[in-house]
Protein backbone atom coordinates (compact mmCIF):
# COMPACT_ATOMS: atom_id res chain seq x y z
CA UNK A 1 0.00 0.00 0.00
CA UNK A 2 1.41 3.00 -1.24
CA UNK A 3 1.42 6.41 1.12
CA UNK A 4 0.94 10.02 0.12
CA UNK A 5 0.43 13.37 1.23
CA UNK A 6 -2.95 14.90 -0.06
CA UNK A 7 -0.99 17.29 -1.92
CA UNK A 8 1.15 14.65 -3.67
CA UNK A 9 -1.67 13.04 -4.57
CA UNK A 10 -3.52 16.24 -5.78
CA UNK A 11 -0.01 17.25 -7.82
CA UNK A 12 0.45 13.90 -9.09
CA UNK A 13 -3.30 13.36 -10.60
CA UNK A 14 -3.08 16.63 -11.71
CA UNK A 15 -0.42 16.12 -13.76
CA UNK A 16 -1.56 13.23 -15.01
CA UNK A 17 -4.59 14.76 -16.20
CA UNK A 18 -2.53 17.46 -17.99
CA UNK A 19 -0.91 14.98 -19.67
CA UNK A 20 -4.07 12.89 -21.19
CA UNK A 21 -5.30 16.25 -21.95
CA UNK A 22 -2.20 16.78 -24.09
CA UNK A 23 -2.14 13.34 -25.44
CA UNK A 24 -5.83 13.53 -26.55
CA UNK A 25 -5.27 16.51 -28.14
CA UNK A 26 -2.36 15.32 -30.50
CA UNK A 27 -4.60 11.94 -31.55
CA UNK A 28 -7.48 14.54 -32.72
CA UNK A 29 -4.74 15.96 -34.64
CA UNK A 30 -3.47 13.14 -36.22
CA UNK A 31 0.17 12.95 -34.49
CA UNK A 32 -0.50 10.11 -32.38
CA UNK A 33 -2.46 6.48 -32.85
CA UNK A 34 -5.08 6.15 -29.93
CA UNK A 35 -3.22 2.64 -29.04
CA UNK A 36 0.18 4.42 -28.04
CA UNK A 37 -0.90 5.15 -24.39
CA UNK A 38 -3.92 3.28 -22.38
CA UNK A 39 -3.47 6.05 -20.02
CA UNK A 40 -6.70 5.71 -18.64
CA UNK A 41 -6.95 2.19 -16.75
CA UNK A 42 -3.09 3.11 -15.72
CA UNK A 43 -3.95 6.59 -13.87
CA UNK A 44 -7.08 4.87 -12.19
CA UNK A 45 -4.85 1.63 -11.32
CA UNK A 46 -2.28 4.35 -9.92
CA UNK A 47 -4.50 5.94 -7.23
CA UNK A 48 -6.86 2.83 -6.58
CA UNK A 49 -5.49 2.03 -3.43
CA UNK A 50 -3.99 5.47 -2.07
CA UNK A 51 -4.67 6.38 1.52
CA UNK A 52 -4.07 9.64 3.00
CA UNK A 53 -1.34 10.15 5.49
């Protein structure tokens, strides 16, 4: 079981938000296929089983 601070947790998810964002962005335009990344199950895998400190 993995530990983090709220804000580490906040920061991380964030970021990895920022990054789908970015990601889906370049498939709409073409630059990327939509099977280079299965972010999605990964970031919700990730934080499944956070607790809080």
């Amino acid at each position: 079981m993995h530990k983090m601070s709220k804000e580490e947790f906040l920061f991380r998810y964030k970021k990895d938000i920022e990054l789908k964002k970015k990601k889906e962005e370049e498939i709409k335009q073409g630059i990327r296929d939509a099977n280079d990344f299965r972010m999605e199950g990964r970031i919700k895998n990730r934080y499944r089983n956070v607790r809080y400190r």
